[in-house]
N, C-alpha and C. Protein backbone atom coordinates (compact mmCIF):
# COMPACT_ATOMS: atom_id res chain seq x y z
N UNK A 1 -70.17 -34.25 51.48
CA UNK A 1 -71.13 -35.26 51.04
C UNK A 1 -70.69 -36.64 51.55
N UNK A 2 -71.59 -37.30 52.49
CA UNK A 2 -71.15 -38.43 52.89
C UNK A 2 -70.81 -39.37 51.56
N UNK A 3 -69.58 -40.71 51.78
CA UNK A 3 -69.32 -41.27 50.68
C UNK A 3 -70.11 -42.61 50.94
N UNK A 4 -70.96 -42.95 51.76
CA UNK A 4 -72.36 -43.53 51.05
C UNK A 4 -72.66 -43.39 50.34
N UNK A 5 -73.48 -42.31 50.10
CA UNK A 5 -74.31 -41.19 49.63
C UNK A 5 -73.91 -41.73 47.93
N UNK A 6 -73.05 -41.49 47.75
CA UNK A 6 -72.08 -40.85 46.56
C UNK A 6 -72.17 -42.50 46.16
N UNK A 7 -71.60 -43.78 46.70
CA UNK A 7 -71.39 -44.82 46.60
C UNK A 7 -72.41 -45.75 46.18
N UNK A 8 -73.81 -44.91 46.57
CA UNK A 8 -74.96 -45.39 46.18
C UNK A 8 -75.59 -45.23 44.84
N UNK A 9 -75.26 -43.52 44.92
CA UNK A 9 -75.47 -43.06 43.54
C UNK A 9 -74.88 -43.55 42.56
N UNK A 10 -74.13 -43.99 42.72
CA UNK A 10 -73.01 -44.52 41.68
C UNK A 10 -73.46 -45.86 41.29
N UNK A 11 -73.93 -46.72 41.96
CA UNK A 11 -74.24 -48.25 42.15
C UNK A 11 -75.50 -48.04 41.00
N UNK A 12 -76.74 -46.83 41.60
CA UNK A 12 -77.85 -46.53 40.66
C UNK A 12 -77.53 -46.85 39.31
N UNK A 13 -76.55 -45.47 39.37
CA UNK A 13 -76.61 -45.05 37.96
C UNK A 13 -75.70 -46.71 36.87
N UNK A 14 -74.84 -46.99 37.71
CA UNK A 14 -74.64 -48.33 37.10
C UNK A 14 -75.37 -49.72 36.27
N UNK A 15 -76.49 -48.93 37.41
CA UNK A 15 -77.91 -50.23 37.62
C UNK A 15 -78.41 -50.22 36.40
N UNK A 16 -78.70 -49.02 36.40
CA UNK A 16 -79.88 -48.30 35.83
C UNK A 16 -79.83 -47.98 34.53
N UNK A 17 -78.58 -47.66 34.07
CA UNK A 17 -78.60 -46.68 32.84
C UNK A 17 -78.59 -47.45 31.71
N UNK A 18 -78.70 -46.95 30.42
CA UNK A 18 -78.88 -47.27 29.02
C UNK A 18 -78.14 -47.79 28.42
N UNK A 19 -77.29 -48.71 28.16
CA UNK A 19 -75.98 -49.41 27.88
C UNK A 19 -76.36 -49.55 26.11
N UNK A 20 -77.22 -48.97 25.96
CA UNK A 20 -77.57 -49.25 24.30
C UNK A 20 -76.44 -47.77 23.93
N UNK A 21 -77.21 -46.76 24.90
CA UNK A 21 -76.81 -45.03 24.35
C UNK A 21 -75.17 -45.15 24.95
N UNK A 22 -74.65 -44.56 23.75
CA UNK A 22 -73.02 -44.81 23.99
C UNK A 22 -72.42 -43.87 24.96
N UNK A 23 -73.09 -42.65 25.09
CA UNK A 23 -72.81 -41.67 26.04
C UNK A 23 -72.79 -41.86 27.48
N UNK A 24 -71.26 -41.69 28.22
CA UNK A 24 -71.11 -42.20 29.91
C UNK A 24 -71.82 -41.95 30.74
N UNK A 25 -71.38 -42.55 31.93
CA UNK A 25 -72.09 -42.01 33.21
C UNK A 25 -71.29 -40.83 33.58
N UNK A 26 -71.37 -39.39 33.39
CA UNK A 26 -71.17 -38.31 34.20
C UNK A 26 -70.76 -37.90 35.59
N UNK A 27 -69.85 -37.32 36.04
CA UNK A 27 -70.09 -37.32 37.57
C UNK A 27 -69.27 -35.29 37.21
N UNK A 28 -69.77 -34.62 37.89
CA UNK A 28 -69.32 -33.43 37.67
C UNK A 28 -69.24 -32.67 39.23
N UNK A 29 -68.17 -32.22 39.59
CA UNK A 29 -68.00 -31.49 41.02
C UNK A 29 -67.81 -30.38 40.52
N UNK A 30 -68.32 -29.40 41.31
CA UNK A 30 -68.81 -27.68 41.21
C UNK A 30 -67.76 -28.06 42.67
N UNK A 31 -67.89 -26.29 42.98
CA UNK A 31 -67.50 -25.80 44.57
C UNK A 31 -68.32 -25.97 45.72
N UNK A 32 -69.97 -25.97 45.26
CA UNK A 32 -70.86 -26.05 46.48
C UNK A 32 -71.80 -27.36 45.59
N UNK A 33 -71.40 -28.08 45.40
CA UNK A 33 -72.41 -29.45 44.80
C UNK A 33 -71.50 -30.62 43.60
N UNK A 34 -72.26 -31.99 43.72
CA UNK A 34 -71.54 -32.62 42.72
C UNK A 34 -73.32 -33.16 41.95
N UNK A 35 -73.03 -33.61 40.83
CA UNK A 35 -74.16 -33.77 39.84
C UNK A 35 -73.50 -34.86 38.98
N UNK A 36 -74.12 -35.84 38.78
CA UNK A 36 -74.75 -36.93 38.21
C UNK A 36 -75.47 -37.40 37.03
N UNK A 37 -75.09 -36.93 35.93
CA UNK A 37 -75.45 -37.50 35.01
C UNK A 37 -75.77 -39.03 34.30
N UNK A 38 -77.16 -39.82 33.91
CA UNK A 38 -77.04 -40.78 33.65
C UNK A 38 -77.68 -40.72 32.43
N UNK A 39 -77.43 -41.61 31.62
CA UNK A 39 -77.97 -42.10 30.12
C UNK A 39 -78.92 -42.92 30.39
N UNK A 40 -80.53 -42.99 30.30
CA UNK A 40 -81.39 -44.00 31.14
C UNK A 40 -82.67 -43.51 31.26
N UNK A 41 -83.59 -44.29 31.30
CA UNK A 41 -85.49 -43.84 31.70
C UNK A 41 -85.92 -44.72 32.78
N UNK A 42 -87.22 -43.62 33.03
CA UNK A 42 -87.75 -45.03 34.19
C UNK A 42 -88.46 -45.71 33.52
N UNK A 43 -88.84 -46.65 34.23
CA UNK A 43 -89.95 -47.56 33.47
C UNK A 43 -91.21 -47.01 33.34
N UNK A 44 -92.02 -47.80 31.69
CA UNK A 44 -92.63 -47.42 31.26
C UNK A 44 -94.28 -47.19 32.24
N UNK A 45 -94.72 -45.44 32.18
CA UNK A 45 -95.52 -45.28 33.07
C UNK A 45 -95.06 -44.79 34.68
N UNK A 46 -93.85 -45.01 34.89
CA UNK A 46 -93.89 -44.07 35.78
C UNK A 46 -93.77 -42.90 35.74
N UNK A 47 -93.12 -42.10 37.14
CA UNK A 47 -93.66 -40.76 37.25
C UNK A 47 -92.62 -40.32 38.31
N UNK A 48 -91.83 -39.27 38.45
CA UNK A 48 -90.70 -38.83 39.50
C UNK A 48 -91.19 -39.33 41.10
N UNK A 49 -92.39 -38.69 41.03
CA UNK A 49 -93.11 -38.87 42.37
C UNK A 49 -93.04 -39.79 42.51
N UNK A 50 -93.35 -41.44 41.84
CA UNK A 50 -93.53 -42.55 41.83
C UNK A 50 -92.05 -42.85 42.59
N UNK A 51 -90.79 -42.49 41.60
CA UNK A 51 -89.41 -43.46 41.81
C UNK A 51 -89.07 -42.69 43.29
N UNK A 52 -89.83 -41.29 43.58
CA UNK A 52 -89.31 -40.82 45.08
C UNK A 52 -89.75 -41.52 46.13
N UNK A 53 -91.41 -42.23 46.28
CA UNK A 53 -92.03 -42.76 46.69
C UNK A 53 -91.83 -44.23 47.29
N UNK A 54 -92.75 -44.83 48.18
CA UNK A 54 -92.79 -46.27 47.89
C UNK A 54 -92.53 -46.98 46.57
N UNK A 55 -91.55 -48.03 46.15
CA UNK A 55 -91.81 -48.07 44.62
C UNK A 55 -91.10 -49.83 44.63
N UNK A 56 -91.85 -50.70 43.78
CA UNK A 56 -91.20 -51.99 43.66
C UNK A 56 -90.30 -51.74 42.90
N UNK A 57 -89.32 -53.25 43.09
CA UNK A 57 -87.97 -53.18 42.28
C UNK A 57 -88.29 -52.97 40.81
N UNK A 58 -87.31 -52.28 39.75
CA UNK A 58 -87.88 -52.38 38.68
C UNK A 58 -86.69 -51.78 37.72
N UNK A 59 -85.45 -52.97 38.21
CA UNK A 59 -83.96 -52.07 37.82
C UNK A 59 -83.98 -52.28 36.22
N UNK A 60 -83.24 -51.47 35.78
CA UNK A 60 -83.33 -51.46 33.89
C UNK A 60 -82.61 -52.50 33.56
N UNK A 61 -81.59 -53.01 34.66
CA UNK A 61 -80.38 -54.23 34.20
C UNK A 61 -80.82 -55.03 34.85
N UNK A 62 -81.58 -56.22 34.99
CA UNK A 62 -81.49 -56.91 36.10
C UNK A 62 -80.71 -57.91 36.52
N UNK A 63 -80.07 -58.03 35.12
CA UNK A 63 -78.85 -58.83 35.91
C UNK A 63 -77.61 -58.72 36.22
N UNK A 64 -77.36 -57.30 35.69
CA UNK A 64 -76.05 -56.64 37.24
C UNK A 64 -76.81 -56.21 38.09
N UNK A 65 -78.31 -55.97 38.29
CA UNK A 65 -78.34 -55.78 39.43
C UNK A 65 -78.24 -56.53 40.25
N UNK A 66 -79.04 -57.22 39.68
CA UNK A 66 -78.61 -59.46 40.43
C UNK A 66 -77.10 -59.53 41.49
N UNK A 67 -76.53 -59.22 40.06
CA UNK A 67 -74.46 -58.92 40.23
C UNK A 67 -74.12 -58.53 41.68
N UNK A 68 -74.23 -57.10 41.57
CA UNK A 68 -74.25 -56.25 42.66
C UNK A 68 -74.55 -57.26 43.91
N UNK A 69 -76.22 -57.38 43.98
CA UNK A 69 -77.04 -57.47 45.02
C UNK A 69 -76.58 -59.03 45.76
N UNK A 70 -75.94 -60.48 44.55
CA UNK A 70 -75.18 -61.24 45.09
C UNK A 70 -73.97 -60.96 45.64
N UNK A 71 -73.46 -59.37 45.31
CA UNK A 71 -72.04 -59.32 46.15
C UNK A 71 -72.04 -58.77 47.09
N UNK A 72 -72.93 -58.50 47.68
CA UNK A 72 -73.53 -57.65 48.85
C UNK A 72 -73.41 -56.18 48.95
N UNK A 73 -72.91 -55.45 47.40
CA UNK A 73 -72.92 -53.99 47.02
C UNK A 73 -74.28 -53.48 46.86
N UNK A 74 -75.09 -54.38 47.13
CA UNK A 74 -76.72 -53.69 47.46
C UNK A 74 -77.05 -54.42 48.31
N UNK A 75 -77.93 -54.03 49.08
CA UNK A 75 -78.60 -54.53 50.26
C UNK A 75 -79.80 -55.12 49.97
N UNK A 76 -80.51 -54.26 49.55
CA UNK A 76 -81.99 -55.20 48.52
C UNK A 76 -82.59 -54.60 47.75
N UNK A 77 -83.14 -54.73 46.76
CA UNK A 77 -83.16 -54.06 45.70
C UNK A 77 -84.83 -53.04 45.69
N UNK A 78 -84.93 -51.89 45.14
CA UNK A 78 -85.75 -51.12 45.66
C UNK A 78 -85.56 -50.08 46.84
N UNK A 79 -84.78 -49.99 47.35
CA UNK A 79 -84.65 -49.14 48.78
C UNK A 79 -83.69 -47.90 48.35
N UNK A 80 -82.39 -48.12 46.94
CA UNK A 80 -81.74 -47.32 46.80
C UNK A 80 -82.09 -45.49 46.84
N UNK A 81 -82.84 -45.18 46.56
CA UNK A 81 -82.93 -43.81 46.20
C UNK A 81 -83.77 -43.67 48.11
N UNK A 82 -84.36 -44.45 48.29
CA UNK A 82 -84.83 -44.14 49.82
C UNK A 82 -83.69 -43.89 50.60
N UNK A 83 -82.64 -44.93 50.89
CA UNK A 83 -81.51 -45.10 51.30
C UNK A 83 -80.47 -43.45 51.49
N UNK A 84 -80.47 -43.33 50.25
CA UNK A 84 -79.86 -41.91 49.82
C UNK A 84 -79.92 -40.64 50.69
N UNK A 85 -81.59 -40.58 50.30
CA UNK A 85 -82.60 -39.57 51.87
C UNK A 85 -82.08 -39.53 52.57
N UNK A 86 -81.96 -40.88 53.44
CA UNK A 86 -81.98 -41.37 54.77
C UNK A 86 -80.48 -40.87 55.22
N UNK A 87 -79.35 -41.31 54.32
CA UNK A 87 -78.10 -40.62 54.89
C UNK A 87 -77.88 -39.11 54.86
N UNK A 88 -78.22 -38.98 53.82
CA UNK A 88 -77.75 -37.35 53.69
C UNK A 88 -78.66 -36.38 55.20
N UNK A 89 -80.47 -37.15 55.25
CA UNK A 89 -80.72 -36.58 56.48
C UNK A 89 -79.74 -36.66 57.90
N UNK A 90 -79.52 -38.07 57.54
CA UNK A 90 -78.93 -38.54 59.11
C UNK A 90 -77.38 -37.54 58.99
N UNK A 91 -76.82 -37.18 58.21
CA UNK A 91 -75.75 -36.58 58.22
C UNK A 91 -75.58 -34.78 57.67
N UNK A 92 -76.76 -34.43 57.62
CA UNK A 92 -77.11 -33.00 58.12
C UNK A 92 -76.89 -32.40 56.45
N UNK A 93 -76.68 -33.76 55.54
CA UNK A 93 -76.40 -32.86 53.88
C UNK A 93 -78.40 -32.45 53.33
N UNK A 94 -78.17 -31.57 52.29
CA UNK A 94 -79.40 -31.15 51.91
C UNK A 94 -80.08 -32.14 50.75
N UNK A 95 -81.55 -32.25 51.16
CA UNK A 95 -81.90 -33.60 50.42
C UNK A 95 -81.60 -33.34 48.77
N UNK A 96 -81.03 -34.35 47.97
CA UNK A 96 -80.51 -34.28 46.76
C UNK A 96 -81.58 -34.01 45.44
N UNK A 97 -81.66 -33.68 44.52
CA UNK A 97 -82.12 -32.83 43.79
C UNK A 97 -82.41 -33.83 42.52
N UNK A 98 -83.82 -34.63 41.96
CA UNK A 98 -83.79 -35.67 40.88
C UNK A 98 -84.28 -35.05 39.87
N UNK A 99 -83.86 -34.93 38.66
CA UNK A 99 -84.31 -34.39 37.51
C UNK A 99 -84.90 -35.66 36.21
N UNK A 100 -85.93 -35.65 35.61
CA UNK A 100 -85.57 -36.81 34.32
C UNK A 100 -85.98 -35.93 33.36
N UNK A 101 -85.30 -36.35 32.08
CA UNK A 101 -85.82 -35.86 31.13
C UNK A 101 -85.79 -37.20 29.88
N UNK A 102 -85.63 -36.54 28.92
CA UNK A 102 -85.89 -37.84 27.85
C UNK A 102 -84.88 -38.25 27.36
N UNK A 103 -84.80 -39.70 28.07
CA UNK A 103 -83.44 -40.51 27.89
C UNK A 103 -82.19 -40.02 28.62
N UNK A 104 -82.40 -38.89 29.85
CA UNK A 104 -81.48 -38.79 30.43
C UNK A 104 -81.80 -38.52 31.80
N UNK A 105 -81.22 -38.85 32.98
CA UNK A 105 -81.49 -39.04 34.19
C UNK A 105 -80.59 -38.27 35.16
N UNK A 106 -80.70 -37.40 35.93
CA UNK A 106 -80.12 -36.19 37.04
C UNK A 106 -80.42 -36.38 37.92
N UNK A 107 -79.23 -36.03 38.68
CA UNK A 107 -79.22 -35.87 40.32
C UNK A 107 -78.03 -34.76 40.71
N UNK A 108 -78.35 -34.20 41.52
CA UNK A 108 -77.68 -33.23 42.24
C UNK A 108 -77.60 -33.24 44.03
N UNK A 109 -76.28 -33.40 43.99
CA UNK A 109 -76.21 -33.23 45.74
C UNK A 109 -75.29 -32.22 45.96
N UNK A 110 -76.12 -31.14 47.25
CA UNK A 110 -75.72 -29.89 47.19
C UNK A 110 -75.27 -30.23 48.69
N UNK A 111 -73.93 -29.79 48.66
CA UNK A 111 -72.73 -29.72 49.91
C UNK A 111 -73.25 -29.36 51.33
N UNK A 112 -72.98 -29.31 52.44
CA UNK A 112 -73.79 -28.80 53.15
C UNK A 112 -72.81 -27.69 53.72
N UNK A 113 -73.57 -26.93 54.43
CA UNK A 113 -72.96 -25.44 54.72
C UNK A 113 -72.06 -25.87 55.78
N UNK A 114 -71.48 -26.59 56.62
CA UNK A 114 -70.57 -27.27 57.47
C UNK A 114 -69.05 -27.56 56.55
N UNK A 115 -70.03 -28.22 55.80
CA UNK A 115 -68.73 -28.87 54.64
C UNK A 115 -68.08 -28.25 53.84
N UNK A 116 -68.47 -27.12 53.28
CA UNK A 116 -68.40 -25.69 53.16
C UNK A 116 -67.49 -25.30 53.75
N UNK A 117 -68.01 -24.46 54.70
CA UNK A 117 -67.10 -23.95 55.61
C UNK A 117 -65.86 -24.10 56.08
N UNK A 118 -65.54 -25.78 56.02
CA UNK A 118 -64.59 -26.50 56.44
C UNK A 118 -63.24 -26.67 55.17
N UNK A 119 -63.60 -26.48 54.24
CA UNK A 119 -63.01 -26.61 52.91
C UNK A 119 -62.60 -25.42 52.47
N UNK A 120 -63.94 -24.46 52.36
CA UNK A 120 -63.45 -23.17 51.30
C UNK A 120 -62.77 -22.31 53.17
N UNK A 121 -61.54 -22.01 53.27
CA UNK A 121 -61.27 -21.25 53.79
C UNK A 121 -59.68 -20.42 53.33
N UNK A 122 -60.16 -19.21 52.94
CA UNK A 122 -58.81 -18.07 52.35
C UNK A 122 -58.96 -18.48 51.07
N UNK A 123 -58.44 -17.36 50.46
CA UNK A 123 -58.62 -16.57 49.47
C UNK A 123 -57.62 -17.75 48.46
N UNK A 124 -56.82 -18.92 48.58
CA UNK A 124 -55.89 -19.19 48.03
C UNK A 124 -56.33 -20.53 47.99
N UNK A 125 -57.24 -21.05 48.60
CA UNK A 125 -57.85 -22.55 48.97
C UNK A 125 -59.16 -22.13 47.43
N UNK A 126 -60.04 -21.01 47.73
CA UNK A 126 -61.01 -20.78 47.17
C UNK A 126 -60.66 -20.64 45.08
N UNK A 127 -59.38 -19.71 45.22
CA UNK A 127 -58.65 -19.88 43.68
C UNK A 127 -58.58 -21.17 43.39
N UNK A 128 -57.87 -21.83 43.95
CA UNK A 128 -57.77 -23.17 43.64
C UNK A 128 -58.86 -24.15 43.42
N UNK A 129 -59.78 -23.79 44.42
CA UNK A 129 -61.03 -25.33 44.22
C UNK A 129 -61.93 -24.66 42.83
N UNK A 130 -61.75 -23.13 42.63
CA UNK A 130 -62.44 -22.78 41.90
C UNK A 130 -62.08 -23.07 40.39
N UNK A 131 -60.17 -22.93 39.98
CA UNK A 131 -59.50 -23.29 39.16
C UNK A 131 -59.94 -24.89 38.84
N UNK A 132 -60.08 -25.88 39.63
CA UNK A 132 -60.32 -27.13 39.33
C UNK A 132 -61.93 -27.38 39.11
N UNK A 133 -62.59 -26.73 39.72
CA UNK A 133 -64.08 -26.60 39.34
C UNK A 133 -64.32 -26.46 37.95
N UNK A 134 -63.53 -24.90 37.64
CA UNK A 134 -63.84 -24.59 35.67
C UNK A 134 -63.05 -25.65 35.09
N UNK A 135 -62.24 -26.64 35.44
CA UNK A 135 -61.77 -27.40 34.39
C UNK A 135 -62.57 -28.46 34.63
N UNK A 136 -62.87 -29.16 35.54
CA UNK A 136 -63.91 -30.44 35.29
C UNK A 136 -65.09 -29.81 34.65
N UNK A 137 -65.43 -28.63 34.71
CA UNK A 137 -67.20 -28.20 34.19
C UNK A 137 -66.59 -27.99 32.76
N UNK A 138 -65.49 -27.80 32.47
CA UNK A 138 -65.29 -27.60 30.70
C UNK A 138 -65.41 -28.92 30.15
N UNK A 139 -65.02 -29.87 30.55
CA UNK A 139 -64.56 -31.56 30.30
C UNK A 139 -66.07 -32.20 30.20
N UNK A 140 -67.03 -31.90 31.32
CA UNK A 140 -68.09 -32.25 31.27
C UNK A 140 -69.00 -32.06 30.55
N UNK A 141 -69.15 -30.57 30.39
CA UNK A 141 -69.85 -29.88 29.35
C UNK A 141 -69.36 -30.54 28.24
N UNK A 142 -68.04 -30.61 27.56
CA UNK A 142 -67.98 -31.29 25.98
C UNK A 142 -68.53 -32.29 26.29
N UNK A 143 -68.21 -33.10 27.23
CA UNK A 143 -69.17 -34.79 27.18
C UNK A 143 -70.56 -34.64 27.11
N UNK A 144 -71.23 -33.95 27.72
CA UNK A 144 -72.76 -33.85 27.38
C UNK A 144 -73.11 -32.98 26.20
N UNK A 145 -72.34 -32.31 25.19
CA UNK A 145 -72.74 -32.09 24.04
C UNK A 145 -72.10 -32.93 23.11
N UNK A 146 -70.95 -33.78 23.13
CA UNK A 146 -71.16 -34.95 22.35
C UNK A 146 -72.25 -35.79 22.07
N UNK A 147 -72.29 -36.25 23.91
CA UNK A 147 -73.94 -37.46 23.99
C UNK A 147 -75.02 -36.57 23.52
N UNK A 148 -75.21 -35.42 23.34
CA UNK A 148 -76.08 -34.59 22.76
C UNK A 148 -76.08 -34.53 21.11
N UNK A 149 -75.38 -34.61 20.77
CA UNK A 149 -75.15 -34.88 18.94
C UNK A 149 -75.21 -36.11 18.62
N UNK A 150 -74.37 -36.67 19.57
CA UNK A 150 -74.84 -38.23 18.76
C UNK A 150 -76.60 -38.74 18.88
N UNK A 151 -77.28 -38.11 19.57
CA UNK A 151 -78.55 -38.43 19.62
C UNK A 151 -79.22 -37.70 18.93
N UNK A 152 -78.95 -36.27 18.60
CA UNK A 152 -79.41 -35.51 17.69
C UNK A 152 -78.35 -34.44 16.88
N UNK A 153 -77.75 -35.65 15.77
CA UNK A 153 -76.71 -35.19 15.02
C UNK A 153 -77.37 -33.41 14.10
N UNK A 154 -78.39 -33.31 13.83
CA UNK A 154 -79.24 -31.96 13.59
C UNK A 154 -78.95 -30.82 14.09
N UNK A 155 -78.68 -31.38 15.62
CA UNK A 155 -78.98 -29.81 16.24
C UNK A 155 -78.18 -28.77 16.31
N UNK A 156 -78.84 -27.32 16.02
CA UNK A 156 -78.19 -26.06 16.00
C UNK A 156 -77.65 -25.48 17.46
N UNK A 157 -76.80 -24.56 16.96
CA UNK A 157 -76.34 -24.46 18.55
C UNK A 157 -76.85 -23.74 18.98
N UNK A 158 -77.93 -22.76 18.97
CA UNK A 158 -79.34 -22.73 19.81
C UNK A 158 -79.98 -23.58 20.16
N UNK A 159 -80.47 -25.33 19.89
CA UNK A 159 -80.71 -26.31 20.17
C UNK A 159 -79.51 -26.33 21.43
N UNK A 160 -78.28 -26.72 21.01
CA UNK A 160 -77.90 -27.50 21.95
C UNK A 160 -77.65 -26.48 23.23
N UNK A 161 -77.57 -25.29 23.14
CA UNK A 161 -77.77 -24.67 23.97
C UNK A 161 -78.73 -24.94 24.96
N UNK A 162 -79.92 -24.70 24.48
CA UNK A 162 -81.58 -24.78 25.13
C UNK A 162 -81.19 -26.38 25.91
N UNK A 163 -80.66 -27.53 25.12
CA UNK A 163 -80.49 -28.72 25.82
C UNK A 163 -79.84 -28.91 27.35
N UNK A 164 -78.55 -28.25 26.62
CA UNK A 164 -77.52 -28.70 28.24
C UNK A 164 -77.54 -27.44 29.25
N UNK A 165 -78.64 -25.94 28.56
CA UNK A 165 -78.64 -24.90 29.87
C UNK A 165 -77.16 -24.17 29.74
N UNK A 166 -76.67 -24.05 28.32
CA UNK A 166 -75.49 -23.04 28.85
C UNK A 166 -75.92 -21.61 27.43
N UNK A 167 -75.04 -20.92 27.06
CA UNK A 167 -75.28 -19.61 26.31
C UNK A 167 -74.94 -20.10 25.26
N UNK A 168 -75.48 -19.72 23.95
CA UNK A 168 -74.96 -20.05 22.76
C UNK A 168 -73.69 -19.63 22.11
N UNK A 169 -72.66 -18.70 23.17
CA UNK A 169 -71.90 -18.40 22.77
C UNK A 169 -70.83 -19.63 23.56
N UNK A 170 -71.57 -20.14 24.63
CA UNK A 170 -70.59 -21.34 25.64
C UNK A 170 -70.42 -22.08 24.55
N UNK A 171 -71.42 -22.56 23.77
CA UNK A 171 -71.86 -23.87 23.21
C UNK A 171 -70.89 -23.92 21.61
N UNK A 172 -70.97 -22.26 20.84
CA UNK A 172 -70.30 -22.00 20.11
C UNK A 172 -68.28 -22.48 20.74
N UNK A 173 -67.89 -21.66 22.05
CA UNK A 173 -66.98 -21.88 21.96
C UNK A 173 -66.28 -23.54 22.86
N UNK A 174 -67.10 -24.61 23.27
CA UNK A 174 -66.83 -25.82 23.15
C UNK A 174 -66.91 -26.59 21.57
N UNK A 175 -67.71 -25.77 20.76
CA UNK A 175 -67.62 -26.62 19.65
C UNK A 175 -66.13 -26.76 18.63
N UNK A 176 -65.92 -25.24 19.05
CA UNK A 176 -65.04 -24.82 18.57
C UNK A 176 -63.48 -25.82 18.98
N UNK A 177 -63.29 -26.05 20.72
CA UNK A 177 -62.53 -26.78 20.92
C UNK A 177 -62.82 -28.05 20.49
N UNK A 178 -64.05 -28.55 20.40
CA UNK A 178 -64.19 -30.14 20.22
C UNK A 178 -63.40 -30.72 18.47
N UNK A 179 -64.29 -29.02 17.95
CA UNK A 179 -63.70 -29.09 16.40
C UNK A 179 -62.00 -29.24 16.27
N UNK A 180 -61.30 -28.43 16.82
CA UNK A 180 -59.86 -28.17 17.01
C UNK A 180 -59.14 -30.14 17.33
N UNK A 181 -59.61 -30.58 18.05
CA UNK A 181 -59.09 -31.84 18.77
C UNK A 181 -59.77 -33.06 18.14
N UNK A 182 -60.41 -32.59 17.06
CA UNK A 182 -60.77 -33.80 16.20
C UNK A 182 -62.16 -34.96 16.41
N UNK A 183 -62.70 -34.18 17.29
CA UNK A 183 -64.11 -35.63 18.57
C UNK A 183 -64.73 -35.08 17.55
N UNK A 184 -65.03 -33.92 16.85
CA UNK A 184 -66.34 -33.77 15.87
C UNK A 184 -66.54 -32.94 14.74
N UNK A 185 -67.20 -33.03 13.72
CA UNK A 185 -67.13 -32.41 12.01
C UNK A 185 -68.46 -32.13 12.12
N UNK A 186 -68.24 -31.18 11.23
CA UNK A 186 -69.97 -30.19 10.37
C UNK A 186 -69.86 -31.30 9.09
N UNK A 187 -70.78 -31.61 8.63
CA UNK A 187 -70.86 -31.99 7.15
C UNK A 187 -72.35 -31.29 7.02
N UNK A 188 -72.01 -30.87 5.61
CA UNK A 188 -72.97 -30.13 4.74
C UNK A 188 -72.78 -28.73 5.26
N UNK A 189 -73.99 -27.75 4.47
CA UNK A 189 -74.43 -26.02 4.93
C UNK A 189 -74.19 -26.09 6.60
N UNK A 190 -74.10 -24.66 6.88
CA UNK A 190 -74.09 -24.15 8.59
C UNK A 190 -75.63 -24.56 8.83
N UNK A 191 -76.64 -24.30 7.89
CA UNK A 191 -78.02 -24.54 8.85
C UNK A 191 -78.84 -25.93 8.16
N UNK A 192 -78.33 -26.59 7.32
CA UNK A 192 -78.82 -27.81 7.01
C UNK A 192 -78.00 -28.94 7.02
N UNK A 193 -76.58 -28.95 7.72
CA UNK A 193 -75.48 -30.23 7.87
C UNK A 193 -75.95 -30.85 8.78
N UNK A 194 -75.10 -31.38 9.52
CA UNK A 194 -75.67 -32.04 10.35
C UNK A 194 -74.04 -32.78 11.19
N UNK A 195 -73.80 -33.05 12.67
CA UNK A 195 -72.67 -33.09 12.96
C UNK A 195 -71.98 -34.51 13.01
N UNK A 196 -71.09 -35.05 12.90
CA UNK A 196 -70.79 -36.23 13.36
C UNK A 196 -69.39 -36.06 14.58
N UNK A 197 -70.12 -37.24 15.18
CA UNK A 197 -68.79 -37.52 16.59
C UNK A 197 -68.04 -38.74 16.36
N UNK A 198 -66.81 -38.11 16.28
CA UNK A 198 -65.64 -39.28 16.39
C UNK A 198 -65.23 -40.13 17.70
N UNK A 199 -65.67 -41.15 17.88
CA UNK A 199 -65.34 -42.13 18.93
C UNK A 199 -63.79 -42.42 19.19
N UNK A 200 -63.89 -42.61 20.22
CA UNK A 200 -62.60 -42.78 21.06
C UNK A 200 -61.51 -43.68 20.54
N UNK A 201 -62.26 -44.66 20.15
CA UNK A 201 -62.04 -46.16 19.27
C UNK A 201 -61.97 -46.28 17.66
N UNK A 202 -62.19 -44.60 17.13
CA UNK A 202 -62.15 -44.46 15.85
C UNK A 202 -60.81 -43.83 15.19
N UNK A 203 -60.62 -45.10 13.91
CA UNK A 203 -59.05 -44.59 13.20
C UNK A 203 -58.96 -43.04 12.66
């Protein structure tokens, strides 16, 4: 993945995201892709097609974007997600993958089969990237079912399942570690409590 690419995304999600919702900016590397998590909406009335499209400036911060764009870490404002396209075409990666949902914002850039190739080679390279793969996707996963409780302290772990896309038995056994290490408590019944998350910053 060119580190444009990546450098841009990053600048976005900076731009862009929800500084109200306490939950981070995400960055998660797999073996064949890295993904992007942001806390954040588009503006009111748009539409995916819209932010893929021609689209005026319309950053959620505007005055780091200001920030940025006086330090010459943006070029001009509006072009970012075009920009993105443009390298990954010019550099043979596969066009990146935008998801939104409510109050949270995705991207996925999938490796290209060159880059691939060049990396995963023998059986002892592949253990390894794969060993470091399941530990950033365990780390990540608790972070997006934290930011997932603190927004909906309610939900069952069939909820949070259905949310972040993993099995209710995944979801059962991150809770289980989160429970163990102290980030989060049941209060009340198993089907009418409700959870709380302990902050980083909490005695």
């Amino acid at each position: 993945m060119p580190e444009s690419v990546l450098r841009e995304a990053v600048l976005n999600a900076v731009v862009h995201r929800d500084y109200a919702i306490a939950a981070q900016i995400q960055i998660r590397v797999y073996a064949d892709r890295l993904y992007i998590w942001n806390p954040g909406e588009l503006p009111k009335d748009w539409s995916l097609a819209k932010l893929l499209g021609q689209h005026p400036s319309r950053p959620f911060n505007p005055d780091i974007a200001n920030a940025f764009f006086r330090s010459g870490e943006i070029e001009s404002w509006g072009r970012g997600i075009k920009h993105i396209f443009e390298v990954c075409q010019e550099k043979g990666t596969p066009d990146p993958i935008f998801k939104i949902d409510s109050g949270e914002f995705q991207v996925e850039f999938l490796f290209s089969k060159t880059y691939l190739g060049g990396v995963v080679t023998g059986d002892q390279t592949r253990e390894k990237l794969g060993r470091t793969t399941q530990e950033t996707t365990q780390e990540t996963t608790q972070e997006t079912i934290l930011a997932s409780l603190r927004k909906h302290p309610n939900f069952t772990h069939k909820a949070l399942a259905e949310r972040i896309g993993i099995s209710p038995d995944g979801v059962k056994y991150h809770l289980g570690n989160l429970r163990k290490s102290g980030r989060i408590r049941h209060v009340g019944p198993t089907k009418k409590g409700h959870w709380e998350v302990k902050e980083n910053n909490d005695e």
